[in-house]
C-alpha atoms as a PDB file:
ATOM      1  CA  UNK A   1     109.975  89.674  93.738  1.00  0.00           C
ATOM      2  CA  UNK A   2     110.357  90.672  90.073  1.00  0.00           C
ATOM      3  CA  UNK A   3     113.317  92.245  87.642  1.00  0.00           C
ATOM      4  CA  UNK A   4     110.827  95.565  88.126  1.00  0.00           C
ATOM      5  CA  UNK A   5     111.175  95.013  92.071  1.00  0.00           C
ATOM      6  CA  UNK A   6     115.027  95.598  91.775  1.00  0.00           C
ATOM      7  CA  UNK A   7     115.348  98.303  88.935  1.00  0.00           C
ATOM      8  CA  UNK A   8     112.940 100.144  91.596  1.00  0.00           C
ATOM      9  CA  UNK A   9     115.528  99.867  93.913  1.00  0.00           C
ATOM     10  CA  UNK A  10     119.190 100.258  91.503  1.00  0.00           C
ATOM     11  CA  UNK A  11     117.679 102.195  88.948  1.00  0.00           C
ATOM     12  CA  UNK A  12     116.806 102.249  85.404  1.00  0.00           C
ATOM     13  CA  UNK A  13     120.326 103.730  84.419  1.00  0.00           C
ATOM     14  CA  UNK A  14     122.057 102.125  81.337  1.00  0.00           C
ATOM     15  CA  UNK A  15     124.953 102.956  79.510  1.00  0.00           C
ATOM     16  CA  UNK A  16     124.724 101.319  76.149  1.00  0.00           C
ATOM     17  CA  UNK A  17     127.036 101.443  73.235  1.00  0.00           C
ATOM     18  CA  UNK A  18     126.707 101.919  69.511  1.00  0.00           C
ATOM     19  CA  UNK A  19     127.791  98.320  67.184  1.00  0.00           C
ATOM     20  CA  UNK A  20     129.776 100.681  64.833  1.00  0.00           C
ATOM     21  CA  UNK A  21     131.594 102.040  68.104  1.00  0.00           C
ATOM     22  CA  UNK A  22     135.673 100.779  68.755  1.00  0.00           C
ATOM     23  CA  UNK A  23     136.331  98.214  70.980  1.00  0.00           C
ATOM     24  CA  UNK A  24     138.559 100.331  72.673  1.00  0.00           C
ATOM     25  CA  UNK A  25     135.871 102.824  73.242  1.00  0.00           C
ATOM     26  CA  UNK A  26     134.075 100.188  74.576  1.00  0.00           C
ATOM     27  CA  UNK A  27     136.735  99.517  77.197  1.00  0.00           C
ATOM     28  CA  UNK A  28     137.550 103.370  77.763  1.00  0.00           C
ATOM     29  CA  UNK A  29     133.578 103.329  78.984  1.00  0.00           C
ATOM     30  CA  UNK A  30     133.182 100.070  80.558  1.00  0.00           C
ATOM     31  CA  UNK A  31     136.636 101.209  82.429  1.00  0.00           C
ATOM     32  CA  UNK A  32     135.200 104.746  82.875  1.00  0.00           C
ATOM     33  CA  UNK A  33     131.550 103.954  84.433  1.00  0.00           C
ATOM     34  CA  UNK A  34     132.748 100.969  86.292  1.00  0.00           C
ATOM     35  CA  UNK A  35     130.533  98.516  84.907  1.00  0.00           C
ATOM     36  CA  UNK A  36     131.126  94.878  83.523  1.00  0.00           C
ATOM     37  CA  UNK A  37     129.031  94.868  80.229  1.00  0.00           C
ATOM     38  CA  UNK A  38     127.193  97.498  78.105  1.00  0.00           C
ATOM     39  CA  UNK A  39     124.109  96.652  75.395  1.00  0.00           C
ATOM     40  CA  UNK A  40     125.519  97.411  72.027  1.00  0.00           C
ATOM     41  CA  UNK A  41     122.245  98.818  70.429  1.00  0.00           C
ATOM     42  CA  UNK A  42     121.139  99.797  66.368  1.00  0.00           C
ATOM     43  CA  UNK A  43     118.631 102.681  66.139  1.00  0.00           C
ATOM     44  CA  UNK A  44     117.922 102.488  70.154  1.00  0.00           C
ATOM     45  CA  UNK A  45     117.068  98.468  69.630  1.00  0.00           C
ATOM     46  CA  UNK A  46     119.586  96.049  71.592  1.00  0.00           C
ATOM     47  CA  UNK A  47     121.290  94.256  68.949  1.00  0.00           C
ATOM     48  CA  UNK A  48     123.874  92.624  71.272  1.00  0.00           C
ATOM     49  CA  UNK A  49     126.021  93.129  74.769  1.00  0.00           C
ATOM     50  CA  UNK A  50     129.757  93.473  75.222  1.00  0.00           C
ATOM     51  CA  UNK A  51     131.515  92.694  78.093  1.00  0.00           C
ATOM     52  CA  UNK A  52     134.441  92.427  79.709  1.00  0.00           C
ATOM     53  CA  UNK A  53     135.019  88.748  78.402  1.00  0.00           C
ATOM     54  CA  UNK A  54     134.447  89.667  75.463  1.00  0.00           C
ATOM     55  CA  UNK A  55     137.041  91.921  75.229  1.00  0.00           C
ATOM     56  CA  UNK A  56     139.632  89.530  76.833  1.00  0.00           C
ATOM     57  CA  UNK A  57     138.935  87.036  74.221  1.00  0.00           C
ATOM     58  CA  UNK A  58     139.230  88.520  71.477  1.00  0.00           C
ATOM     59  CA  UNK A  59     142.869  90.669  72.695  1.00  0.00           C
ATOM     60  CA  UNK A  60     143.882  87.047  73.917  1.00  0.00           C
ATOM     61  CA  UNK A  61     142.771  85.523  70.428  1.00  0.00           C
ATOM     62  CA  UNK A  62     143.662  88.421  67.573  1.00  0.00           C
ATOM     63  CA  UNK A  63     146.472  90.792  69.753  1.00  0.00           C
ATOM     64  CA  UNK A  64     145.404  94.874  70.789  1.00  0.00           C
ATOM     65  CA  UNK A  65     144.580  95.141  66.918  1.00  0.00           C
ATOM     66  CA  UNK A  66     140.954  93.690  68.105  1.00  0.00           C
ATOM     67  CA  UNK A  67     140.904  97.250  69.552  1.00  0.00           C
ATOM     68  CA  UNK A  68     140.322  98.651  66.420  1.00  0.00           C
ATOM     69  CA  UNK A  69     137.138  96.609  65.718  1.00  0.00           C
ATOM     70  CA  UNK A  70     133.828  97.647  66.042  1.00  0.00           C
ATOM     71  CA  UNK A  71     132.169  96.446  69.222  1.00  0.00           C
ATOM     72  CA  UNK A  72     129.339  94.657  66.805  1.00  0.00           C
ATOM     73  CA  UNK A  73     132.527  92.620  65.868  1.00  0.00           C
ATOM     74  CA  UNK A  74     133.182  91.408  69.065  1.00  0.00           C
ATOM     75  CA  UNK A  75     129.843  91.715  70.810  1.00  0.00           C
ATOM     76  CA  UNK A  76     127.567  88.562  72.549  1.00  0.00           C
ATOM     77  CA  UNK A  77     125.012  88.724  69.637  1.00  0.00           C
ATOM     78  CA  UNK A  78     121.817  88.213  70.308  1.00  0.00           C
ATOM     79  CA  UNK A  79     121.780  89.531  73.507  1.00  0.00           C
ATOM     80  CA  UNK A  80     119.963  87.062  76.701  1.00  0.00           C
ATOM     81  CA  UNK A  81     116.984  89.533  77.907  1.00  0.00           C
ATOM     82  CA  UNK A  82     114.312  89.539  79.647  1.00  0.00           C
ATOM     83  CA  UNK A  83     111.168  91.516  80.997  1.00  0.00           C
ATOM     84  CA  UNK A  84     110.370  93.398  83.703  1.00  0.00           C
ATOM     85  CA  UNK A  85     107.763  90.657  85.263  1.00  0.00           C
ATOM     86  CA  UNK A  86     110.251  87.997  85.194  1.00  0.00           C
ATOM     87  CA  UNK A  87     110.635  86.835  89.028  1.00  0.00           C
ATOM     88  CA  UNK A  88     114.111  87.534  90.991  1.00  0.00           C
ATOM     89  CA  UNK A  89     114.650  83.561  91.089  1.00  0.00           C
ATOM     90  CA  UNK A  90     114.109  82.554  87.537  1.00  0.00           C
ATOM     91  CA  UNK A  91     116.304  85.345  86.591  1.00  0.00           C
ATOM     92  CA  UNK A  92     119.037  84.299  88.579  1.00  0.00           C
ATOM     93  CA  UNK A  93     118.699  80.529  87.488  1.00  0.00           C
ATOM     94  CA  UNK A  94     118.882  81.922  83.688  1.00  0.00           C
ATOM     95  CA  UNK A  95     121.883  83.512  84.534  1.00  0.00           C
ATOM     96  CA  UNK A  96     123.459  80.416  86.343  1.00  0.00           C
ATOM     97  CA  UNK A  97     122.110  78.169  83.032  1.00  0.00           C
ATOM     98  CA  UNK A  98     123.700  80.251  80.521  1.00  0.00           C
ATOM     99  CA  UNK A  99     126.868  81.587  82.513  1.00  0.00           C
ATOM    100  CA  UNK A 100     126.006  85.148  82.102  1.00  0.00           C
ATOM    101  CA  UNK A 101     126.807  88.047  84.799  1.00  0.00           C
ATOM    102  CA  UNK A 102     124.382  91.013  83.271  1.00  0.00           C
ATOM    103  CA  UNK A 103     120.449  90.843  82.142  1.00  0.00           C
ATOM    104  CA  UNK A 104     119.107  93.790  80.070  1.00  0.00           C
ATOM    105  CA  UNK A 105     115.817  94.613  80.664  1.00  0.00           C
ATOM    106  CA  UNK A 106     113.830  95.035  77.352  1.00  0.00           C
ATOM    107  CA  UNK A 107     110.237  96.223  77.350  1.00  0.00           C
ATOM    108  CA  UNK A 108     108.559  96.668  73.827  1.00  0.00           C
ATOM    109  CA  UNK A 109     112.039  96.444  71.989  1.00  0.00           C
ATOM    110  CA  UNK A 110     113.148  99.236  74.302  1.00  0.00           C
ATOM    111  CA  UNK A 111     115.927  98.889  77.117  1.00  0.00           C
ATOM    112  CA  UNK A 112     114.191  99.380  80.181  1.00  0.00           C
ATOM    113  CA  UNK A 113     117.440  98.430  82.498  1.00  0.00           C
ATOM    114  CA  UNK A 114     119.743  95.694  82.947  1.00  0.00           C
ATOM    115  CA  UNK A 115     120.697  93.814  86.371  1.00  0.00           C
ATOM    116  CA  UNK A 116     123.841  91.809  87.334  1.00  0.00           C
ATOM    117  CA  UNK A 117     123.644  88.823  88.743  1.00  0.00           C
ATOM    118  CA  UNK A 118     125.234  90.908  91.767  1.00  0.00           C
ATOM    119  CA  UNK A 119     122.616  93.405  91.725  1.00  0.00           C
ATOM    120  CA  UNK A 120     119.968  90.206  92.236  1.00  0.00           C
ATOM    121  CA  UNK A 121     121.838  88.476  94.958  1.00  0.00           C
ATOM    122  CA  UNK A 122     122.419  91.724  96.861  1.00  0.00           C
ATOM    123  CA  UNK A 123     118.632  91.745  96.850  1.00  0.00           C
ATOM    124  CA  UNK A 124     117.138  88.810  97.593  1.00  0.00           C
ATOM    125  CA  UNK A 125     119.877  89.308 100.721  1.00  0.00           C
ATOM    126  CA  UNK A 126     118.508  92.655 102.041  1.00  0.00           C
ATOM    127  CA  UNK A 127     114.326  90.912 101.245  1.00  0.00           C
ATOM    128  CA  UNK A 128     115.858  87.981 103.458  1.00  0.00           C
ATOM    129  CA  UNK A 129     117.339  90.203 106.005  1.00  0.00           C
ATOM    130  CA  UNK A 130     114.572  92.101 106.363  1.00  0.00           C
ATOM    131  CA  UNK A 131     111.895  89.711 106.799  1.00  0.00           C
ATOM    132  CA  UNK A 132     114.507  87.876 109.158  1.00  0.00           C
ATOM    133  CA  UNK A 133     113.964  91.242 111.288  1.00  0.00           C
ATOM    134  CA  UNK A 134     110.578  91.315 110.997  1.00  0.00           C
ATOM    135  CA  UNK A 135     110.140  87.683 112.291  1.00  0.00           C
ATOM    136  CA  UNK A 136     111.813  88.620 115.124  1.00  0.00           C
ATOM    137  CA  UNK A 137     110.477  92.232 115.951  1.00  0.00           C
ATOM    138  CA  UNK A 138     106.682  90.064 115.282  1.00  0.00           C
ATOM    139  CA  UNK A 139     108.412  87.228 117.601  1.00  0.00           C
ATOM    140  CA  UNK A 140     109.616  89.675 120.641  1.00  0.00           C
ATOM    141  CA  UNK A 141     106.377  91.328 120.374  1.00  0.00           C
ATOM    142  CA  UNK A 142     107.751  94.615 119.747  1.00  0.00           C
END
């Protein structure tokens, strides 16, 4: 199972966000689309990722005037990516190493999708279920 294996099944849907962009615009979008992080790109190149923590730190450290800033401000620069080959498990573990919760995807210096650590558990569960049910289907004989 690969990072291509579960963009096949989410999608390849991302909403990024320009560095020059607001903060607040950020939030309007991240609150908007439902989502917990967006790639902050420069000239359709990921320069960076913004997320919800990010946000929370810098209101917590600098007061809703951090609103103001642009997101390249504020932004987890550079961004933690990886390919499409990368397998399911070692994603997850470089998630769990550096205490991250969403992946972009980059391909050739282009965003090819991003995956949160949710959207790789929720995987690996249905692969597990489903070869749990084929066990048993091969073990009933039917």
């Amino acid at each position: 199972m690969t990072i291509n294996d579960v963009l096949r099944s989410k999608g390849t849907e991302v909403e990024t966000i320009a560095g020059e962009s607001s903060l607040s615009e950020a939030v309007r979008r991240l609150a908007e689309r439902r989502i917990g992080a967006m790639p902050v790109t420069d000239g359709g190149r990921i320069i960076g990722i913004v997320s919800e923590r990010d946000v929370i730190y810098c209101v917590s450290s600098h007061g809703a005037e951090a609103l103001d800033w642009p997101v390249e401000r504020a932004m987890t620069a550079p961004a933690i990516t990886v390919d499409g080959d990368v397998s399911l498990l070692a994603a997850l573990a470089l998630m769990t190493r550096r205490r991250i919760r969403h992946l972009p995807v980059v391909e050739e210096d282009a965003i090819r999708g991003i995956v949160s650590i949710g959207d790789l558990v929720k995987f690996r569960m249905e692969h597990i279920e489903a070869e749990a049910a084929a066990m048993r289907s091969y073990i009933q004989g039917t």
